[in-house]
Every structure is written in C-alpha cells, then in structure tokens.
C-alpha atoms as a PDB file:
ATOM      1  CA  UNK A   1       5.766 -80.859  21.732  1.00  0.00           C
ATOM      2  CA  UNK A   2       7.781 -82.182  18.872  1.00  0.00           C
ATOM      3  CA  UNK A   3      10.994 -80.482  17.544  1.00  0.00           C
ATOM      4  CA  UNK A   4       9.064 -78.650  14.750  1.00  0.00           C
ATOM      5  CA  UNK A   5       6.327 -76.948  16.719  1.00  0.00           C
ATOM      6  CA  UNK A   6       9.117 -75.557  19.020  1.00  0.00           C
ATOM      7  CA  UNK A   7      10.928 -74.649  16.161  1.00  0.00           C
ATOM      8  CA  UNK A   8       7.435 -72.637  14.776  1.00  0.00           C
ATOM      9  CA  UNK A   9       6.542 -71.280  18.231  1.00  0.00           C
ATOM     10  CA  UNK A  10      10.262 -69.930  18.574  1.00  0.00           C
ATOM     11  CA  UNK A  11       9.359 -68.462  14.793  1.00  0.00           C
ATOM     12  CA  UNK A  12       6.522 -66.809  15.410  1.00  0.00           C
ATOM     13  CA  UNK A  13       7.842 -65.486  19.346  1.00  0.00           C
ATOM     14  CA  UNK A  14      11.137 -63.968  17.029  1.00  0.00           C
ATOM     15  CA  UNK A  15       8.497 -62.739  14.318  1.00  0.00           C
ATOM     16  CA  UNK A  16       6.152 -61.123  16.527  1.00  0.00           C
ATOM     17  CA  UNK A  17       9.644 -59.677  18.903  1.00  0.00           C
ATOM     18  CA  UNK A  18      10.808 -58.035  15.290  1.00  0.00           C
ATOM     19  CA  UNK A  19       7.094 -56.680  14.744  1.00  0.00           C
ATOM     20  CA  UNK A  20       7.505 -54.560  17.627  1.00  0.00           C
ATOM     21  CA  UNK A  21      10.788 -53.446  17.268  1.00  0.00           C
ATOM     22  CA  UNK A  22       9.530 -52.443  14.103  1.00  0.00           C
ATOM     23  CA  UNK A  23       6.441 -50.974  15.098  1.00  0.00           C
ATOM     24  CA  UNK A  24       8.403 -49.000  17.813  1.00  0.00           C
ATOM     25  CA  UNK A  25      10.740 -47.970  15.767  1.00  0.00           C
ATOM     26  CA  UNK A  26       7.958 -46.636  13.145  1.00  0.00           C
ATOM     27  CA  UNK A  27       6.519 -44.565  16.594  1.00  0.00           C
ATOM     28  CA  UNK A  28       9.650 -43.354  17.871  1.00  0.00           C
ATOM     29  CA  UNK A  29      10.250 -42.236  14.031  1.00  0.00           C
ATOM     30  CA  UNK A  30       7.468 -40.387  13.819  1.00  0.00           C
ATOM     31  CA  UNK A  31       7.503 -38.910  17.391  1.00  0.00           C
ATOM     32  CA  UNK A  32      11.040 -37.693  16.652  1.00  0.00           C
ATOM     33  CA  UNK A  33       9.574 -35.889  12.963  1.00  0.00           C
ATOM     34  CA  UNK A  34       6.910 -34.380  15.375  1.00  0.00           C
ATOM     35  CA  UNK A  35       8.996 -32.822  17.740  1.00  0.00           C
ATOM     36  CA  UNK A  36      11.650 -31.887  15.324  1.00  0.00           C
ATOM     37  CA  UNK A  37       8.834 -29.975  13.351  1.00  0.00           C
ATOM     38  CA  UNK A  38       7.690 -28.117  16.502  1.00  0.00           C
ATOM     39  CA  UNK A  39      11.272 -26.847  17.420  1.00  0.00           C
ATOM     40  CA  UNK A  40      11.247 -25.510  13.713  1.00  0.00           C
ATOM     41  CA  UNK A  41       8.204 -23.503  13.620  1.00  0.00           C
ATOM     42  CA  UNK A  42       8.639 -22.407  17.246  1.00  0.00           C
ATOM     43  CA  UNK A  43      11.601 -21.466  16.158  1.00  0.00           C
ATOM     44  CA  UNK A  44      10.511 -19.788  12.874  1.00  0.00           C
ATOM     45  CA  UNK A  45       7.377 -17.916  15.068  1.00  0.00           C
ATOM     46  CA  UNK A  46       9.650 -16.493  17.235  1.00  0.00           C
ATOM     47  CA  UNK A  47      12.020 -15.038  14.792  1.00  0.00           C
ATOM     48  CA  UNK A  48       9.558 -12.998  13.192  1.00  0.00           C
ATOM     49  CA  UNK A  49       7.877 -12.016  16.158  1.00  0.00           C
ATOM     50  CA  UNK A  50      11.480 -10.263  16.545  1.00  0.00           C
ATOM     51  CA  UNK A  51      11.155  -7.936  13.571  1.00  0.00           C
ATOM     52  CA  UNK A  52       9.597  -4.262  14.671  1.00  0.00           C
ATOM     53  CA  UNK A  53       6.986  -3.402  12.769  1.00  0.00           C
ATOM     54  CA  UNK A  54       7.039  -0.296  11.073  1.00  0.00           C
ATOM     55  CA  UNK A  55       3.856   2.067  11.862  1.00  0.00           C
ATOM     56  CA  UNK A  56       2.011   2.732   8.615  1.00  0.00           C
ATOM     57  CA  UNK A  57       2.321   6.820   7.250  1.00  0.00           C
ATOM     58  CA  UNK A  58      -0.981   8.058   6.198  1.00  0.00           C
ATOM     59  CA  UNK A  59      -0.824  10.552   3.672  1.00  0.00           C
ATOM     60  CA  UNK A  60      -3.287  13.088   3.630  1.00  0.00           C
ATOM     61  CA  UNK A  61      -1.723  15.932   1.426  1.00  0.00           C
ATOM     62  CA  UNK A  62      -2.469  13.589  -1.515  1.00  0.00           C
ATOM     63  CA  UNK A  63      -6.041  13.274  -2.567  1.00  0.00           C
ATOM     64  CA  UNK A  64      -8.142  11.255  -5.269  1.00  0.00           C
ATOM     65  CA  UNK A  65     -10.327  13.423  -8.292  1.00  0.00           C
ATOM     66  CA  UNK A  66     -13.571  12.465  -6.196  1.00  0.00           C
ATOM     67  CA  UNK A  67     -12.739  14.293  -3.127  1.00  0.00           C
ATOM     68  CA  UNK A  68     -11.364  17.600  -4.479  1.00  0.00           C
ATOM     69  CA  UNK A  69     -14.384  19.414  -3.409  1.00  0.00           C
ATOM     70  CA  UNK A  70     -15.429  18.084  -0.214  1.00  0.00           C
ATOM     71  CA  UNK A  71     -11.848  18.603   2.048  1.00  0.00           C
ATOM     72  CA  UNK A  72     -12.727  19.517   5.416  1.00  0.00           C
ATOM     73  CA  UNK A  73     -11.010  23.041   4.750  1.00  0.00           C
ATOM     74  CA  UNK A  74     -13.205  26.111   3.764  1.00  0.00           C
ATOM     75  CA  UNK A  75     -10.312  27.552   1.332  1.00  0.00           C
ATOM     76  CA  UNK A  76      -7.697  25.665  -0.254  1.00  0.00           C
ATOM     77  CA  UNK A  77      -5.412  24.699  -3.443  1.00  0.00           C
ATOM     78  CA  UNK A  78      -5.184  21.445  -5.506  1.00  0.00           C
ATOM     79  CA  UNK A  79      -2.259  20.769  -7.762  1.00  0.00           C
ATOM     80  CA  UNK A  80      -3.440  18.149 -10.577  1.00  0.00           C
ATOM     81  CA  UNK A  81       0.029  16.780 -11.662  1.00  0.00           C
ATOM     82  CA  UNK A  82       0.299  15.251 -15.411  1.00  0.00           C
ATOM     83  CA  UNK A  83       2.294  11.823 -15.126  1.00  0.00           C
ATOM     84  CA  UNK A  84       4.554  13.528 -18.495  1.00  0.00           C
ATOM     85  CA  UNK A  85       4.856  16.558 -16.677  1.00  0.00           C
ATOM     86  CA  UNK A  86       8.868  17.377 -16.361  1.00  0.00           C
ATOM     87  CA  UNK A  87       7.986  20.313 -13.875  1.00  0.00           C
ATOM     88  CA  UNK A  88       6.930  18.391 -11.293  1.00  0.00           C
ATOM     89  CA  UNK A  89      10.363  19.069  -9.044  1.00  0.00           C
ATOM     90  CA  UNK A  90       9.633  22.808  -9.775  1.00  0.00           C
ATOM     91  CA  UNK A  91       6.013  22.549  -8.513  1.00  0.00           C
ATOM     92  CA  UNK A  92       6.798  20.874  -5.423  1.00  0.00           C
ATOM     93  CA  UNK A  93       9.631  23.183  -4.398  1.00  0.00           C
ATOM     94  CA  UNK A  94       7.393  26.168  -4.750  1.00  0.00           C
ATOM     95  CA  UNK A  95       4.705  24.174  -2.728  1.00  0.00           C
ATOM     96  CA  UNK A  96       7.352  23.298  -0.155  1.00  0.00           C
ATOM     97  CA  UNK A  97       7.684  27.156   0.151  1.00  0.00           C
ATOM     98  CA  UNK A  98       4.355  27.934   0.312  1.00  0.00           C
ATOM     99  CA  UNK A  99       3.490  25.501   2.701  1.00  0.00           C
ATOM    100  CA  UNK A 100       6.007  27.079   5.183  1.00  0.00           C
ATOM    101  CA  UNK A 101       4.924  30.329   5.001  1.00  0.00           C
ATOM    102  CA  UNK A 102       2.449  30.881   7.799  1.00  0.00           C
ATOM    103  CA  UNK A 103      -1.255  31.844   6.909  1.00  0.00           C
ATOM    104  CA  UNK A 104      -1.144  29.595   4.119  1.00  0.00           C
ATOM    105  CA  UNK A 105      -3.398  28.053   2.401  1.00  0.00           C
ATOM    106  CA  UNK A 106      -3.440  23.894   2.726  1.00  0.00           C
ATOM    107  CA  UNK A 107      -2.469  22.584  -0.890  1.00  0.00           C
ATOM    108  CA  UNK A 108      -3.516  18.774  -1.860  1.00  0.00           C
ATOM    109  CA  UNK A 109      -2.292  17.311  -4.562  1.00  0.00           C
ATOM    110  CA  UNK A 110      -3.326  15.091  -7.127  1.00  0.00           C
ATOM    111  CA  UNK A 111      -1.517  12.162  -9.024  1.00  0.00           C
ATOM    112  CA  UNK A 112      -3.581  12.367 -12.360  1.00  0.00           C
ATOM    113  CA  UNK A 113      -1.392   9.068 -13.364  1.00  0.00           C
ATOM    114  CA  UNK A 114      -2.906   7.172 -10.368  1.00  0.00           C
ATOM    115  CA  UNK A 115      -5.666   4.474 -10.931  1.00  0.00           C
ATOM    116  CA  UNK A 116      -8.443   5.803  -9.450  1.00  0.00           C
ATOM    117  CA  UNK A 117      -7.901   9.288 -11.905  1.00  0.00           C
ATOM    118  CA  UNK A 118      -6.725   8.407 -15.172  1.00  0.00           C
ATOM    119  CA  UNK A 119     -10.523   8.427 -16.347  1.00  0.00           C
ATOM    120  CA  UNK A 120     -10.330  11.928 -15.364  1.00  0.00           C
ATOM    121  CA  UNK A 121      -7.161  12.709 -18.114  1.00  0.00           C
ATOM    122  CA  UNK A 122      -8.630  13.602 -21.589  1.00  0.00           C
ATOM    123  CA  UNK A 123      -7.680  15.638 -24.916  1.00  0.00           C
ATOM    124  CA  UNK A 124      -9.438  18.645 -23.637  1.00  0.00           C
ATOM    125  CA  UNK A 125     -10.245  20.374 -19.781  1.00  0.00           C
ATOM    126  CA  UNK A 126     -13.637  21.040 -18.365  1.00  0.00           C
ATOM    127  CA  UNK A 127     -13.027  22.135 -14.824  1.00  0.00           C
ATOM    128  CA  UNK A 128     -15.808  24.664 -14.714  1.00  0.00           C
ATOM    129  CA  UNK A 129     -18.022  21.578 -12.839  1.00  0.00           C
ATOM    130  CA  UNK A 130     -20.524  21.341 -10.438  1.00  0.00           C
ATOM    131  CA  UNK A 131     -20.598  17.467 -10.588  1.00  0.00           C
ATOM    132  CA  UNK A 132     -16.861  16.134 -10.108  1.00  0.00           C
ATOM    133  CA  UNK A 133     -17.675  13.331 -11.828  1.00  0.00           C
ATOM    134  CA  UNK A 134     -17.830  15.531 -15.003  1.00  0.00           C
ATOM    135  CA  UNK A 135     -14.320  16.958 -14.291  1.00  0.00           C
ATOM    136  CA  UNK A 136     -11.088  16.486 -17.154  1.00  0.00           C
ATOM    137  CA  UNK A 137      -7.737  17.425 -17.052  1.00  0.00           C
ATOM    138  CA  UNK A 138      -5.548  17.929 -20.570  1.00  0.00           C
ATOM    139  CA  UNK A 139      -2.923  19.145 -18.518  1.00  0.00           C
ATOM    140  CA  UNK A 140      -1.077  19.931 -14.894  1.00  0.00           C
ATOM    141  CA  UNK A 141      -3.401  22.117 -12.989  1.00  0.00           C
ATOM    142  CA  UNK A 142      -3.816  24.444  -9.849  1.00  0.00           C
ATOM    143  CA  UNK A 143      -7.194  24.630  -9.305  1.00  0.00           C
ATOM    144  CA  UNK A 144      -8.346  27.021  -6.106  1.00  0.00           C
ATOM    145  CA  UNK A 145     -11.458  26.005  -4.127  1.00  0.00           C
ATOM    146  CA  UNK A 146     -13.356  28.076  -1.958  1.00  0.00           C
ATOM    147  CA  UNK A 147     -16.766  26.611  -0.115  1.00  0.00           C
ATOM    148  CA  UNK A 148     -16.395  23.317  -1.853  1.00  0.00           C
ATOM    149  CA  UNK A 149     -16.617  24.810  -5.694  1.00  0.00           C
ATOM    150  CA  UNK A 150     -13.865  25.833  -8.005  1.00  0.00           C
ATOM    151  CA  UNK A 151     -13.012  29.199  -7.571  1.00  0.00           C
ATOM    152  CA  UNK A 152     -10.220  29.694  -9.942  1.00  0.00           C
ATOM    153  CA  UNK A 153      -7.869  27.787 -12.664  1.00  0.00           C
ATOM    154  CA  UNK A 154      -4.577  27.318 -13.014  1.00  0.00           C
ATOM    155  CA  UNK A 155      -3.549  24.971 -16.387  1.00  0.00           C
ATOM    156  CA  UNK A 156      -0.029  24.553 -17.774  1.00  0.00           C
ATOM    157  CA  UNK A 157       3.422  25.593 -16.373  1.00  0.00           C
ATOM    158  CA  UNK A 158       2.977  29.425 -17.287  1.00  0.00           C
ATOM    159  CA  UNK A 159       0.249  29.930 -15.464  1.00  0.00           C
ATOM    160  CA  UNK A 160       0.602  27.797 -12.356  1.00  0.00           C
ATOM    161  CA  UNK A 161       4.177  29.204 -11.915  1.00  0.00           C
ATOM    162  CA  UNK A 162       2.817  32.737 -11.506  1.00  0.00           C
ATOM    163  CA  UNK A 163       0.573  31.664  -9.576  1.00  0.00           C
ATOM    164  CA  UNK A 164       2.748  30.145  -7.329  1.00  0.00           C
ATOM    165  CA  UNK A 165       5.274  32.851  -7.471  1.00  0.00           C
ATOM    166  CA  UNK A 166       2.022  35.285  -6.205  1.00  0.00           C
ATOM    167  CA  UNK A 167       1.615  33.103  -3.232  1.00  0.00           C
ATOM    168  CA  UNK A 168       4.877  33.189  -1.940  1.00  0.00           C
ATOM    169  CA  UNK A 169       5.410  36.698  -2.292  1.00  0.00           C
END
C-alpha cells in the first residue's frame, strides 16, 4: 500500500467515523425532541384533568313559544317577556312571591327576545290559537293555560300586574 491509499483509507475511516457521529447525533436529537414533547403534553393532560367540572343547571322554568301548550302540568301560567320591557324586575319579584306561596300554580316563562321566538313578536297579538304556530305577541304577556289551551290573557303591565297582585293575595 503506497502512502496515498493509506492516506485515502484513513480519509474515508475519519469520513465515515464523522458520519456516525453525525447520524447519532441527528437520533439522539430527535429522541431528546420526542421525549421532551411527551413530558409536555403529559404534563399539559394532567393539568386539566385537575380542573372540577362544573355539573350543567337545566332550566326548566324557562320554556320556548312551541311548547307553551303541551307542559306536563294540567293548570299553569306563562309569562311572555318583551326584550324592551323595563318591568321585567317587577314581574319576576311578584313571580318569586307567587311561586312561594303553597298551592300555586307552576309559572314558565318565556324570553320573546330569544332565537327560537322572535318570529313569534309582531305589530299586533293573536293569542286566541289553537295551532301555536299561529301565536304573536305585540307585547309582555301572562297567558293562563288550562288542559293544554289558553284559558285566559294577560297583555301589558296594567293588566298582568293585577293579575299578579290577585294571585298573591
């Protein structure tokens, strides 16, 4: 073997020595990334996993237009409230009252500003209905349903307060 070829072979033993040190180093990199992004998100997983979570509140005292006369309830009121209505505070504290005298009546109420029953809010009432679907409100309005049809109406503040007022007394 002459000077040169020892000279090549040394070459190419030094080459192919730095290819793996490269080639581990590229492993052990990537290794390191691996485990270093399992310690996060076990890390991450476990901290929400921490966190209670909150049981969900079902309300049932608030209804939607389309189930006003099929409540489970043989006799009961419905309070239609007008998003623009100011009285709203004064509705609900008589309906707190009412609701904790015993023998009462259940009374649902009704957001007429929700999604689901703004098609129901027009320039003039018809709540003398046999099809719901046919129903309108101009107004807040106590409606009283007995055997799944509306008994009796209640529309603006004058006339649901004295209702109201009746029902406590």
């Amino acid at each position: 073997m002459t000077k040169r070829n020892r000279q090549r072979q040394k070459q190419e033993y030094v080459s192919k020595e730095m290819e793996i040190k490269q080639l581990l180093t590229i492993i052990g990199s990537i290794i390191a990334i691996f485990v270093l992004f399992m310690l996060i998100t076990t890390y991450v997983v476990n901290k929400q996993t921490d966190t209670p979570i909150a049981a969900t509140d079902i309300q049932f005292d608030n209804i939607i237009v389309g189930t006003i006369l099929t409540r489970a309830e043989a006799k009961y009121y419905v309070l239609a409230v007008y998003d623009e209505d100011s009285d709203v505070g004064l509705y609900d504290t008589y309906h707190q009252i009412y609701k904790a005298k015993t023998g009462s009546l259940r009374m649902y109420t009704l957001d007429l500003g929700d999604t689901f029953n703004k098609k129901f809010v027009g320039a003039t009432s018809n709540l003398k209905v046999t099809d719901i679907s046919k129903i309108m409100f101009k107004q807040t309005t106590l409606l009283y349903i007995e055997s799944g049809k509306i008994a009796k109406t209640y529309e603006g503040k004058t006339a649901i307060i004295a209702q109201l007022e009746t029902l406590i007394d």
